[in-house]
PDB file of N, CA and C in Angstrom:
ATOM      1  N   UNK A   1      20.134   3.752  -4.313  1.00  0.00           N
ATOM      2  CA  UNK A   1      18.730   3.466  -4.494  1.00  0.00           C
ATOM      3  C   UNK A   1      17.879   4.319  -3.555  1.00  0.00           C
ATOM      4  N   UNK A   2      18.298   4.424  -1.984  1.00  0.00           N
ATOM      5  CA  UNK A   2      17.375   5.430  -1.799  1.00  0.00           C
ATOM      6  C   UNK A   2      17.326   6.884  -1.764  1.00  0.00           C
ATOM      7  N   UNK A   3      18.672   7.063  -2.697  1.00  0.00           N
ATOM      8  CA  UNK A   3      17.898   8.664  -2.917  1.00  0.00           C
ATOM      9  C   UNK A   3      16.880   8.605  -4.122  1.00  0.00           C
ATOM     10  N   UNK A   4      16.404   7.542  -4.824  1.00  0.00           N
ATOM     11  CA  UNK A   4      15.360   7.791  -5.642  1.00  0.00           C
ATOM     12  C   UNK A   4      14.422   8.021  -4.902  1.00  0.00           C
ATOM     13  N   UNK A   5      14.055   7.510  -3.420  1.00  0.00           N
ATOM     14  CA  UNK A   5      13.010   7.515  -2.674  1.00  0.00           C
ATOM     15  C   UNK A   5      12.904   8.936  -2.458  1.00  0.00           C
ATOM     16  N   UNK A   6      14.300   9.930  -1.970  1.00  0.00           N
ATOM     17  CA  UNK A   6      13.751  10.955  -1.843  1.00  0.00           C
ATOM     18  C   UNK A   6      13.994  11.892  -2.599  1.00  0.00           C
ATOM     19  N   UNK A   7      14.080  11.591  -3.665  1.00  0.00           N
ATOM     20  CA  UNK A   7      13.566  12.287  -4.823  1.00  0.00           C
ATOM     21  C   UNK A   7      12.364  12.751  -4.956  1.00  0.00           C
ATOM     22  N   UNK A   8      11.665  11.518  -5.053  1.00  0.00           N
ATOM     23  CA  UNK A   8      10.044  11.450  -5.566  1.00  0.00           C
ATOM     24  C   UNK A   8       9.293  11.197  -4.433  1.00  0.00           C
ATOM     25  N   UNK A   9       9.497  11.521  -3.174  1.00  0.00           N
ATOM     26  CA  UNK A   9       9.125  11.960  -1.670  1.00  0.00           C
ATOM     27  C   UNK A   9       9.359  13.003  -1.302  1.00  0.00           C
ATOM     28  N   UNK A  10       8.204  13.494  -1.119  1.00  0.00           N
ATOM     29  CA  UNK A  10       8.579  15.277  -0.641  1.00  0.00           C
ATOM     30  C   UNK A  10       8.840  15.011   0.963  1.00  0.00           C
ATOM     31  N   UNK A  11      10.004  15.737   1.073  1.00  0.00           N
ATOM     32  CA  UNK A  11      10.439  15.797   3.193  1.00  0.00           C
ATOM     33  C   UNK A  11       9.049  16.434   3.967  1.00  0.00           C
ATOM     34  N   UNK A  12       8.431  15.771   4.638  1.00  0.00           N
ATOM     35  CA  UNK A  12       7.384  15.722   5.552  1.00  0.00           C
ATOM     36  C   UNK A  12       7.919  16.171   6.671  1.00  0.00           C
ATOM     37  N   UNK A  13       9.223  15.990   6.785  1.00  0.00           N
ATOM     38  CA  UNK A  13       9.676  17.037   7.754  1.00  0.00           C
ATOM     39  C   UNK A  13      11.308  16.967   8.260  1.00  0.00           C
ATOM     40  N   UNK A  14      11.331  17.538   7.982  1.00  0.00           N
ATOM     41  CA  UNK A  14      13.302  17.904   7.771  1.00  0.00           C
ATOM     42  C   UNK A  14      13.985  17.034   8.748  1.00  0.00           C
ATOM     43  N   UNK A  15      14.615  16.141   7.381  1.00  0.00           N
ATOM     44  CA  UNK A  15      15.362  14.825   7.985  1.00  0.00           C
ATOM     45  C   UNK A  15      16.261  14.481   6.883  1.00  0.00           C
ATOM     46  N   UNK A  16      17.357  14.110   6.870  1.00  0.00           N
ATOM     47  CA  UNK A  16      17.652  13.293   5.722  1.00  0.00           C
ATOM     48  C   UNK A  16      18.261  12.137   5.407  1.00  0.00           C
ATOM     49  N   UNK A  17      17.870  11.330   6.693  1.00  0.00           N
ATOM     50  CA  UNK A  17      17.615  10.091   6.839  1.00  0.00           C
ATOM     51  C   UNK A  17      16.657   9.449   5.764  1.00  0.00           C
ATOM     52  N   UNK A  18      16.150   8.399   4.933  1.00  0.00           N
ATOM     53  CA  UNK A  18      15.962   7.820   3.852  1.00  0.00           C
ATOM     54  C   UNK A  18      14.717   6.851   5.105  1.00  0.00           C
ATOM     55  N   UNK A  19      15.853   6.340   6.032  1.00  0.00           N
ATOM     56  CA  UNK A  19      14.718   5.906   6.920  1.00  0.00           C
ATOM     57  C   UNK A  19      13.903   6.389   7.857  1.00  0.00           C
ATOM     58  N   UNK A  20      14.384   7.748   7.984  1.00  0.00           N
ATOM     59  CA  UNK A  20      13.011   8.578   8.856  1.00  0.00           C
ATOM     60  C   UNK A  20      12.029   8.680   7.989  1.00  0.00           C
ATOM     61  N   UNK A  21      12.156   9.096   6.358  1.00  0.00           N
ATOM     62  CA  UNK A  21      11.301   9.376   5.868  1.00  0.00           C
ATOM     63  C   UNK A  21      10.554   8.876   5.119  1.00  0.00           C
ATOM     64  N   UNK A  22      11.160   7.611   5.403  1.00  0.00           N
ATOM     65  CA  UNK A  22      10.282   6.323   4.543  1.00  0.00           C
ATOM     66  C   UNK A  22       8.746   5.732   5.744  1.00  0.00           C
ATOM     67  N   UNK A  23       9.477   5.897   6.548  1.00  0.00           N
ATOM     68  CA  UNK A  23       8.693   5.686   8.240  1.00  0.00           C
ATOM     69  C   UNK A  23       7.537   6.590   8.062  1.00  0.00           C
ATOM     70  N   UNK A  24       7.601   8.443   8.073  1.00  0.00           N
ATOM     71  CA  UNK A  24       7.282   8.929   7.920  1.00  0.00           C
ATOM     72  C   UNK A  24       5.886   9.225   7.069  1.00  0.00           C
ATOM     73  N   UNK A  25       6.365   8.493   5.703  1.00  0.00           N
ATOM     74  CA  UNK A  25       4.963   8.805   5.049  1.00  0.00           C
ATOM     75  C   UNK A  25       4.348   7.161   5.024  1.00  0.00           C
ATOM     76  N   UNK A  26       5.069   6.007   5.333  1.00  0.00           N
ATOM     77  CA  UNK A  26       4.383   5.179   5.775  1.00  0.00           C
ATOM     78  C   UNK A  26       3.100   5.026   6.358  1.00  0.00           C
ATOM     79  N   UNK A  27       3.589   6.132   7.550  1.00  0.00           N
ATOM     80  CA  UNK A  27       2.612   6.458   8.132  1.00  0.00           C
ATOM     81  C   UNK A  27       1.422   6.991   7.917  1.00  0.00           C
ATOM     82  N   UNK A  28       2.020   8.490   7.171  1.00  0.00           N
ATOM     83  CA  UNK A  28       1.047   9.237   6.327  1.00  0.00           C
ATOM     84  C   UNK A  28      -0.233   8.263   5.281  1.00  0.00           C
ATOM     85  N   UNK A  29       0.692   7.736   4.557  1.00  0.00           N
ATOM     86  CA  UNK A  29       0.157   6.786   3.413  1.00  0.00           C
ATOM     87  C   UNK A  29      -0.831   5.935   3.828  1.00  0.00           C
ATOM     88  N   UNK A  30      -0.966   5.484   5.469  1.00  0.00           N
ATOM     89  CA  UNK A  30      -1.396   4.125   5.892  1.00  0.00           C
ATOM     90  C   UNK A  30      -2.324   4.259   7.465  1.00  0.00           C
ATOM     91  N   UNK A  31      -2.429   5.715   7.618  1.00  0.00           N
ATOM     92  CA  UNK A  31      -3.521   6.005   9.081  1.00  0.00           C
ATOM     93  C   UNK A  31      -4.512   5.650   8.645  1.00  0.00           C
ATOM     94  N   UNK A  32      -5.040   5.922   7.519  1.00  0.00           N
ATOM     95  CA  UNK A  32      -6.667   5.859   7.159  1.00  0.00           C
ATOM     96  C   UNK A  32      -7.085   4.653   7.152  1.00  0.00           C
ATOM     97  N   UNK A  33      -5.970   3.461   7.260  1.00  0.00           N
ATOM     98  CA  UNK A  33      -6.255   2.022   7.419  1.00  0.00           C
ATOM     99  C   UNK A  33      -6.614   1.637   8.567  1.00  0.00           C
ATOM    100  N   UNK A  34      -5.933   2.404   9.801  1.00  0.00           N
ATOM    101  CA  UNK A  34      -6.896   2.006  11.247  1.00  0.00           C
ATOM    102  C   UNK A  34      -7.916   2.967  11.621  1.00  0.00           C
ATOM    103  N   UNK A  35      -7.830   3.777  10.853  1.00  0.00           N
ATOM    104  CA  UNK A  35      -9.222   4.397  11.495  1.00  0.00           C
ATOM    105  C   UNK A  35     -10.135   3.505  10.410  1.00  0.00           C
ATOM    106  N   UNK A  36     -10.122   3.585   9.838  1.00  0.00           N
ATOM    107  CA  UNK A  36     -11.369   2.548   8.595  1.00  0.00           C
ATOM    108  C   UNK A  36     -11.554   1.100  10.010  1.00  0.00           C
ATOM    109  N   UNK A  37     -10.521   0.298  10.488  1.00  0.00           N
ATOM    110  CA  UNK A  37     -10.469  -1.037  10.922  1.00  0.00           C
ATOM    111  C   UNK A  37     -11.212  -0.511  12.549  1.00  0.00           C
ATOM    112  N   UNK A  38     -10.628   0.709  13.110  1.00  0.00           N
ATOM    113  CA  UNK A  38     -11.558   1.029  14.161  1.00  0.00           C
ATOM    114  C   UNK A  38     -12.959   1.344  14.088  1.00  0.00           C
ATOM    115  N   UNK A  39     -13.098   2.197  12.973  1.00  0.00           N
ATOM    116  CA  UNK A  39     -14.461   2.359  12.647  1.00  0.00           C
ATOM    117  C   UNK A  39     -15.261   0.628  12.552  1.00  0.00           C
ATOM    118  N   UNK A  40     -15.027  -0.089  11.587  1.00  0.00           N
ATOM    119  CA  UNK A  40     -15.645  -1.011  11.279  1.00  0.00           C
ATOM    120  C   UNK A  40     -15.487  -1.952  13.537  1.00  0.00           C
ATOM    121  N   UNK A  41     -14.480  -1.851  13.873  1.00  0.00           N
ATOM    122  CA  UNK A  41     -14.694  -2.463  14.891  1.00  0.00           C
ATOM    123  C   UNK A  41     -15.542  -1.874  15.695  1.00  0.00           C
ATOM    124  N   UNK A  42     -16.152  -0.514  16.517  1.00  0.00           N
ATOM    125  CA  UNK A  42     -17.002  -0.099  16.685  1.00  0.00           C
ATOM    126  C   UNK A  42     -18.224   0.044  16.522  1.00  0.00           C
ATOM    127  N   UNK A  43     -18.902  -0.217  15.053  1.00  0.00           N
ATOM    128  CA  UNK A  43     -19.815  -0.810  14.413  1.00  0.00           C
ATOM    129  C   UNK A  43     -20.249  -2.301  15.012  1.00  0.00           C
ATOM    130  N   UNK A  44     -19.239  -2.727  14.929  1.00  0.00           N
ATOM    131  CA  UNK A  44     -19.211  -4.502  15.679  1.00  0.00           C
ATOM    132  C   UNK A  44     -20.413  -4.167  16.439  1.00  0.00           C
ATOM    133  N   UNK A  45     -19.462  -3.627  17.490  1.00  0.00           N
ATOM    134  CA  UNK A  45     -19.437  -3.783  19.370  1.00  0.00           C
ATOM    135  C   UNK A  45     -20.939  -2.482  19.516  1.00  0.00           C
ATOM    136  N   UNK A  46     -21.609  -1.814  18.775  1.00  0.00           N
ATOM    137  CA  UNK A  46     -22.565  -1.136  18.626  1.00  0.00           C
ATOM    138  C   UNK A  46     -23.723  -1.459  18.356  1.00  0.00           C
ATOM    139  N   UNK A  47     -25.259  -0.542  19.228  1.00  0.00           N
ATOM    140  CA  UNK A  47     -26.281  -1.202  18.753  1.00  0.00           C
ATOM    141  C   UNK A  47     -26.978  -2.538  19.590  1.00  0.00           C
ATOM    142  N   UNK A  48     -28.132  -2.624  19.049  1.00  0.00           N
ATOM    143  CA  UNK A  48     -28.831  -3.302  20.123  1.00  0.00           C
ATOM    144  C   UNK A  48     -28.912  -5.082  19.972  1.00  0.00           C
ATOM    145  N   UNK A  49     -28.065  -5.350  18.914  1.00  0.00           N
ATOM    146  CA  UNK A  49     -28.073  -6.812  18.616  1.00  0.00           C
ATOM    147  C   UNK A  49     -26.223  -7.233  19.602  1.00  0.00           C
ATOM    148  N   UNK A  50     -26.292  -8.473  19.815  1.00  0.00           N
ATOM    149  CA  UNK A  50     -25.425  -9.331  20.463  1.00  0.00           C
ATOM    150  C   UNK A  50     -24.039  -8.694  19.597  1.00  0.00           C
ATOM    151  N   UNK A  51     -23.072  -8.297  21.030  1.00  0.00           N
ATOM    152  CA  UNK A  51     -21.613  -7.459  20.257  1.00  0.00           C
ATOM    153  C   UNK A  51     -21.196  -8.647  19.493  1.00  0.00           C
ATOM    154  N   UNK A  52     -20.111  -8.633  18.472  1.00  0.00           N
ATOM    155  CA  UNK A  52     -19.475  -9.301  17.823  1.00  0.00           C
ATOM    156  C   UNK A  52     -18.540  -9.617  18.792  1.00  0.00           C
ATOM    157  N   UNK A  53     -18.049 -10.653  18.737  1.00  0.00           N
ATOM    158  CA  UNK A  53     -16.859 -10.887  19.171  1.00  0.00           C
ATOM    159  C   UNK A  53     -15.925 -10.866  18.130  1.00  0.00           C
ATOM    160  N   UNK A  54     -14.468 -10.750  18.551  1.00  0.00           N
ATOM    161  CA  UNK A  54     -13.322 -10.513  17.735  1.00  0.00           C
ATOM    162  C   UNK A  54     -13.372 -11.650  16.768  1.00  0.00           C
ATOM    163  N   UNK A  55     -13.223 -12.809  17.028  1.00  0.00           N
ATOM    164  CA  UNK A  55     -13.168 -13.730  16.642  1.00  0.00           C
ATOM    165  C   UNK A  55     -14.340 -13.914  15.759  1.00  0.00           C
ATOM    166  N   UNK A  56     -15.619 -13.569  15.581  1.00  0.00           N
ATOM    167  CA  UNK A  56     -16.689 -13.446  14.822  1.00  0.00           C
ATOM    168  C   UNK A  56     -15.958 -12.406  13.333  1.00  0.00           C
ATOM    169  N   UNK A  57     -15.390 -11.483  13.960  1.00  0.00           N
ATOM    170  CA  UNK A  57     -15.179 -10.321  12.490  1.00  0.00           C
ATOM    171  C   UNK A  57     -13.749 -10.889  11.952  1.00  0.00           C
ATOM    172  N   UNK A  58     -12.973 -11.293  12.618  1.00  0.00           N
ATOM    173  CA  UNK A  58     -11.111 -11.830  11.877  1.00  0.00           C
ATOM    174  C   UNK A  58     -11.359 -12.695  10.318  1.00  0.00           C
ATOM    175  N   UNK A  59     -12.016 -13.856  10.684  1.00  0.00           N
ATOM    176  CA  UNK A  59     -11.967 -13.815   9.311  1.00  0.00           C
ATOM    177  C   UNK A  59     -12.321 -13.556   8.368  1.00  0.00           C
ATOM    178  N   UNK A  60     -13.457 -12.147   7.921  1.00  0.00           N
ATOM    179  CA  UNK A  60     -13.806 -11.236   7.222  1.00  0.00           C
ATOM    180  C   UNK A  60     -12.971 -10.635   7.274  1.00  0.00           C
ATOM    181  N   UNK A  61     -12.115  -9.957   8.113  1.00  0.00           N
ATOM    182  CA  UNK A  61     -10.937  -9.420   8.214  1.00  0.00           C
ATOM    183  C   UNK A  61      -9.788 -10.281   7.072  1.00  0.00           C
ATOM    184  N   UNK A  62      -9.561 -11.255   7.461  1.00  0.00           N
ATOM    185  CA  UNK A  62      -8.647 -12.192   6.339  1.00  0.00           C
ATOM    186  C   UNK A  62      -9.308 -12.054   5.170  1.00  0.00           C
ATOM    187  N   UNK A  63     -10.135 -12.600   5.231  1.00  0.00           N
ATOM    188  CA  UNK A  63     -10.703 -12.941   3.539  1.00  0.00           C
ATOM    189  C   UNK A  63     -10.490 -11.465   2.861  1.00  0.00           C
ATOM    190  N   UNK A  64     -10.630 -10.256   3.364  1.00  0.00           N
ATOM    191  CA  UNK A  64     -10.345  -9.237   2.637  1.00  0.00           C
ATOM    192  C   UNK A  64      -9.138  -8.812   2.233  1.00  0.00           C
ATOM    193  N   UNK A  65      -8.181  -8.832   3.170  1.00  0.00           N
ATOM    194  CA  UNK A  65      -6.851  -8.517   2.866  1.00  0.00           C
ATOM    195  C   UNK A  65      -6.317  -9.533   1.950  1.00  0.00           C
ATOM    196  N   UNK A  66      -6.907 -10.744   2.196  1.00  0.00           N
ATOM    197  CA  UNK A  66      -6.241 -12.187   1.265  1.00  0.00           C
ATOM    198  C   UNK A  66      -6.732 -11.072  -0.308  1.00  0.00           C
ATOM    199  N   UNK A  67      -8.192 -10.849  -0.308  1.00  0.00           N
ATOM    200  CA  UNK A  67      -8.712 -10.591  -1.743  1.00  0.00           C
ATOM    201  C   UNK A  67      -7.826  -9.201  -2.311  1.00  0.00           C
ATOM    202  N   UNK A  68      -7.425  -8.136  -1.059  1.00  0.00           N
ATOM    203  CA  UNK A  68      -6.031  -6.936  -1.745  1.00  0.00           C
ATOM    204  C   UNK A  68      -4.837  -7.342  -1.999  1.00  0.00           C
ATOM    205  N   UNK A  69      -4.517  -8.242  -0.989  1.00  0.00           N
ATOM    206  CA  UNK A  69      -2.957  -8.658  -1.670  1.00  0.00           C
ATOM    207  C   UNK A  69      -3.018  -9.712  -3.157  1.00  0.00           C
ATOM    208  N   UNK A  70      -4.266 -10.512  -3.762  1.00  0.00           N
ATOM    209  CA  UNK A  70      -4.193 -10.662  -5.079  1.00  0.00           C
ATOM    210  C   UNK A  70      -4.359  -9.998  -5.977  1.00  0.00           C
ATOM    211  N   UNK A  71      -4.915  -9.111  -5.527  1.00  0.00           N
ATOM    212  CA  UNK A  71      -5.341  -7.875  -6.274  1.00  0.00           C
ATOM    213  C   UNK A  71      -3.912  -7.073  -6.752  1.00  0.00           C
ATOM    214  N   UNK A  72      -3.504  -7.005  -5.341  1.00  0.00           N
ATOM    215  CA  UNK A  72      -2.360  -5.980  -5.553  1.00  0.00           C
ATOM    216  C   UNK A  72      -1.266  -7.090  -6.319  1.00  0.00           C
ATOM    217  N   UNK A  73      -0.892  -8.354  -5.929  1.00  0.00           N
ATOM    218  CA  UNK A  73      -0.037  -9.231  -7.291  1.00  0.00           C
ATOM    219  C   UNK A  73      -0.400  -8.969  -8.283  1.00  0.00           C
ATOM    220  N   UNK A  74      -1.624  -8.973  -8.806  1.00  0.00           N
ATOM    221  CA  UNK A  74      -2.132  -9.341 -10.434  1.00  0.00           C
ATOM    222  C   UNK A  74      -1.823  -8.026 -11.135  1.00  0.00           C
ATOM    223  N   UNK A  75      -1.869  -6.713 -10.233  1.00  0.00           N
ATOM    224  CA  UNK A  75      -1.630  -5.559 -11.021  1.00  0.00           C
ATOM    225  C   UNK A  75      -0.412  -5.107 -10.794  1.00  0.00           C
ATOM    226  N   UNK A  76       0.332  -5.941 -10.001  1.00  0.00           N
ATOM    227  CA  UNK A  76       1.607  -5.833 -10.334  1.00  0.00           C
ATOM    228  C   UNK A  76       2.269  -6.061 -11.302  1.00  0.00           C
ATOM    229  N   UNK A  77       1.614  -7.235 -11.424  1.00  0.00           N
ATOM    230  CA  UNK A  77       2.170  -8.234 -12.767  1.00  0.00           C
ATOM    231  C   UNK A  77       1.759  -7.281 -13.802  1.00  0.00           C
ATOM    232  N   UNK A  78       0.217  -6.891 -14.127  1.00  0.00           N
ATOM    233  CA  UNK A  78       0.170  -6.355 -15.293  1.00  0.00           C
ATOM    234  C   UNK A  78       0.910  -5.239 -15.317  1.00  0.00           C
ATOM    235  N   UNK A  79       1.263  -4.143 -14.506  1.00  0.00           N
ATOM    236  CA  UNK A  79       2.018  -2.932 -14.476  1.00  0.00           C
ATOM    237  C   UNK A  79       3.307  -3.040 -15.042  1.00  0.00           C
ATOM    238  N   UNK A  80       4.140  -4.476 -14.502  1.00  0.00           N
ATOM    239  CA  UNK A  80       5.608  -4.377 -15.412  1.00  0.00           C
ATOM    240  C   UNK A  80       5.610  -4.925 -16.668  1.00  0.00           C
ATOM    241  N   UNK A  81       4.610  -6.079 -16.825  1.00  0.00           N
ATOM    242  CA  UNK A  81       4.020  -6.799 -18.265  1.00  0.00           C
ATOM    243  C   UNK A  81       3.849  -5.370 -19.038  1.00  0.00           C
ATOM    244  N   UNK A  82       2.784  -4.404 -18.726  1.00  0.00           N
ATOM    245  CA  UNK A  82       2.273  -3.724 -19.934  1.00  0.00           C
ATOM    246  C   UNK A  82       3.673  -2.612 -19.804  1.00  0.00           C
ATOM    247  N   UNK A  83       4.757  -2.348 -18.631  1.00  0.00           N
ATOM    248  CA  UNK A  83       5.547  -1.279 -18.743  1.00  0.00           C
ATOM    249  C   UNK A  83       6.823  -1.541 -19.398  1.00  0.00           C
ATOM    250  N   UNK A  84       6.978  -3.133 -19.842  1.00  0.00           N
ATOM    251  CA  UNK A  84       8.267  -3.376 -20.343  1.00  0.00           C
ATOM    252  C   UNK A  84       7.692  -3.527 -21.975  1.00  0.00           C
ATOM    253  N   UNK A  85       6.285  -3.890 -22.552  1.00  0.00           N
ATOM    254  CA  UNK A  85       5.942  -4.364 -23.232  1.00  0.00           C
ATOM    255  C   UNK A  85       5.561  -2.772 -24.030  1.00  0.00           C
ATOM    256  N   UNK A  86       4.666  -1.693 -23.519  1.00  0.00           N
ATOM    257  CA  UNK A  86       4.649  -0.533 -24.011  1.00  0.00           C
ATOM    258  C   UNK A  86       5.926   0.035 -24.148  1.00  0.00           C
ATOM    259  N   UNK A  87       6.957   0.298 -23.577  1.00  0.00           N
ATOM    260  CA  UNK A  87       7.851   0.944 -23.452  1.00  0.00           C
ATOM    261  C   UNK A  87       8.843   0.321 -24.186  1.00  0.00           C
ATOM    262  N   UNK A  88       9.538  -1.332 -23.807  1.00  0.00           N
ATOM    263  CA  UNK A  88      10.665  -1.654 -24.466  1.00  0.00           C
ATOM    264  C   UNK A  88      11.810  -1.606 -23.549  1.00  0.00           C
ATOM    265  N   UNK A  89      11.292  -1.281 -22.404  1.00  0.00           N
ATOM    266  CA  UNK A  89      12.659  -1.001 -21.056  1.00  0.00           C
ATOM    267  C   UNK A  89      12.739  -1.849 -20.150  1.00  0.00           C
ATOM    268  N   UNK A  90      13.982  -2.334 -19.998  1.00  0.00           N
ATOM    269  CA  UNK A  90      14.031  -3.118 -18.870  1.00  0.00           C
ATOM    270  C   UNK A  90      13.914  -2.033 -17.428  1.00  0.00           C
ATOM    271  N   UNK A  91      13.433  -3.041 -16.199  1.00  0.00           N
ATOM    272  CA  UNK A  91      13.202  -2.015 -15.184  1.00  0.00           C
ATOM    273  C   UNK A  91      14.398  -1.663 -14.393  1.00  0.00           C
ATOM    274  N   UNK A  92      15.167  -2.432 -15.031  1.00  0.00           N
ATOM    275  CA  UNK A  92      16.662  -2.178 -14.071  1.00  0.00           C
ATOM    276  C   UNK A  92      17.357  -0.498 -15.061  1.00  0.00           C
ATOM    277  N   UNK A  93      17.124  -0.501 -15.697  1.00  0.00           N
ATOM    278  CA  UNK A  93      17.038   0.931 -16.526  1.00  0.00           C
ATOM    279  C   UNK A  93      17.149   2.075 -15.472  1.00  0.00           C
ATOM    280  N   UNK A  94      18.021   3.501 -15.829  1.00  0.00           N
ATOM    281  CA  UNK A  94      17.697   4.167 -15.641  1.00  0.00           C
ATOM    282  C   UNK A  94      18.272   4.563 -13.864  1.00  0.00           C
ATOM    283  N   UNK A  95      18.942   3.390 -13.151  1.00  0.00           N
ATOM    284  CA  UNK A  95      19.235   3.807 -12.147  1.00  0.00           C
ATOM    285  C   UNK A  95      18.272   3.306 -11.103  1.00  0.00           C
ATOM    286  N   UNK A  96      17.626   2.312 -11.748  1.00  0.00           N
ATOM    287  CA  UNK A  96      16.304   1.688 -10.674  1.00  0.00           C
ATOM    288  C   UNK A  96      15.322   2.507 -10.546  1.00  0.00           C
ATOM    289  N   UNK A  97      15.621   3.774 -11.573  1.00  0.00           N
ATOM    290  CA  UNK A  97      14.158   4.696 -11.391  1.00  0.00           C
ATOM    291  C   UNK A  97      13.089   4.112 -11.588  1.00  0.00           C
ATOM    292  N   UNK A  98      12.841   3.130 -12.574  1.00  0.00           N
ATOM    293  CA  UNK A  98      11.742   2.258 -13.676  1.00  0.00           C
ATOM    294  C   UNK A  98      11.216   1.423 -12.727  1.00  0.00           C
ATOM    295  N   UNK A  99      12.152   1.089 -11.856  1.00  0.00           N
ATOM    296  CA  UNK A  99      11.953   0.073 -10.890  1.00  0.00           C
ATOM    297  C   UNK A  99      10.899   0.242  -9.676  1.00  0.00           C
ATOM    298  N   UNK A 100      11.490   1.274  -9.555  1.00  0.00           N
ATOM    299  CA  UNK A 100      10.753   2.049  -7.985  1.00  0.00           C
ATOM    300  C   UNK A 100      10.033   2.765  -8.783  1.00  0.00           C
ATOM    301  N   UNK A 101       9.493   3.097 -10.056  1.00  0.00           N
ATOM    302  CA  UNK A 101       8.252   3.445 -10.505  1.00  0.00           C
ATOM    303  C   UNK A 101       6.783   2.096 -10.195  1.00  0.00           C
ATOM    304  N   UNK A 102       7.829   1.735 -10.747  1.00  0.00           N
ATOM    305  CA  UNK A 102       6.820   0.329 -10.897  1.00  0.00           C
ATOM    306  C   UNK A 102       5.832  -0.227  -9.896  1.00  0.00           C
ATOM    307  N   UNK A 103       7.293  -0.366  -8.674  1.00  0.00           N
ATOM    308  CA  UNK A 103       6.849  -0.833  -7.629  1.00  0.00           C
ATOM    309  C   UNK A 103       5.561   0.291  -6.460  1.00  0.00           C
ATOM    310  N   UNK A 104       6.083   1.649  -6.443  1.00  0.00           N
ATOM    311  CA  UNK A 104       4.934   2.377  -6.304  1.00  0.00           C
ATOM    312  C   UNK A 104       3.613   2.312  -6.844  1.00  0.00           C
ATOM    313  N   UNK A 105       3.431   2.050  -8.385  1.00  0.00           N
ATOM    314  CA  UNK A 105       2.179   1.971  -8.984  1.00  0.00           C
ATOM    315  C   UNK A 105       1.851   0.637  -8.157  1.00  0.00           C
ATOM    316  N   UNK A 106       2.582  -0.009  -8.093  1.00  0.00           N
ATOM    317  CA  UNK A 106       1.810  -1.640  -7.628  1.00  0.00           C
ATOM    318  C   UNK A 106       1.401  -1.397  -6.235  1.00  0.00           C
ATOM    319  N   UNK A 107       2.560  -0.718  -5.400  1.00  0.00           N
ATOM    320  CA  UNK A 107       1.467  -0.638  -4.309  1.00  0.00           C
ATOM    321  C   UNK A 107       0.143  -0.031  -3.965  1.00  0.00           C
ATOM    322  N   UNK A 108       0.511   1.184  -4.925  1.00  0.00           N
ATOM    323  CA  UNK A 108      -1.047   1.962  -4.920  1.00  0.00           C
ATOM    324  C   UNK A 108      -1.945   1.416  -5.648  1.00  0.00           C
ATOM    325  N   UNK A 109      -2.229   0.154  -6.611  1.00  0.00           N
ATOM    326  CA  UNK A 109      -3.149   0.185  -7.281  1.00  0.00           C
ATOM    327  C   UNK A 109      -3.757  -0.434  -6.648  1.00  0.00           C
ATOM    328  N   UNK A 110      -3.734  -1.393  -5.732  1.00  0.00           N
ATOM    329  CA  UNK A 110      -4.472  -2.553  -5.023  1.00  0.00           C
ATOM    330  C   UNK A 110      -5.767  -1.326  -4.049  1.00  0.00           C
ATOM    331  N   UNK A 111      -4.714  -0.113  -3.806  1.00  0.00           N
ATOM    332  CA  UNK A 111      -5.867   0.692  -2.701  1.00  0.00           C
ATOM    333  C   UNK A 111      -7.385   1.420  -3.445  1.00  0.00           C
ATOM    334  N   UNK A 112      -7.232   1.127  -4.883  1.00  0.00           N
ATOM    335  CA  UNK A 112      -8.032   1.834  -5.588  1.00  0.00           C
ATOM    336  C   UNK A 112      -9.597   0.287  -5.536  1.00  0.00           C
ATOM    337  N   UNK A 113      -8.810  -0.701  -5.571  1.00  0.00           N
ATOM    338  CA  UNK A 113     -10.143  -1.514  -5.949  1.00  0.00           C
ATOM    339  C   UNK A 113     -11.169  -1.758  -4.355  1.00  0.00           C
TER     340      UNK A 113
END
């Protein structure tokens, strides 16, 4: 199973460890999430009105991630619903390729809404 990963993962940098390079673009895939969470925390603590405290922004913080991770279920669901239902394939098909298709679209679709 994980050489499908690096298949359809280009080497970011010469390894061929499955878990360096899953780490790797993890990373890649997922910086723009703390600079976005630093930015917005800076904003807080900025400016001439009373800083936020942490505890003032967390659960805006929750309530959002609560609202991506349903997001990201529901289009999960629809992704293998409409991919077994268009297609006719089970996802175990293919060597788990179908599978780890799947599951990629699901993680990326939640980042689009």
């Amino acid at each position: 199973m994980h050489r499908i990963f690096q298949v359809f993962h280009a080497p970011i940098f010469h390894t061929e460890s499955p878990t360096l390079l899953g780490i790797g673009w993890g990373i890649l895939a997922t910086w723009w999430v703390g600079r976005f969470f630093g930015v917005l925390i800076l904003a807080a603590r900025a400016g001439n009105r009373l800083p936020l405290r942490a505890s003032e922004v967390l659960p805006s913080i929750a309530r959002l991630l609560a609202v991506m991770a349903v997001v990201a279920l529901l289009s999960g669901i629809t992704a293998v619903a409409w991919w077994t239902c268009a297609y006719g394939m089970k996802l175990e098909s293919h060597g788990g390729g179908l599978k780890m298709l799947c599951i990629h679209i699901i993680r990326n679709m939640h980042v689009s809404v």
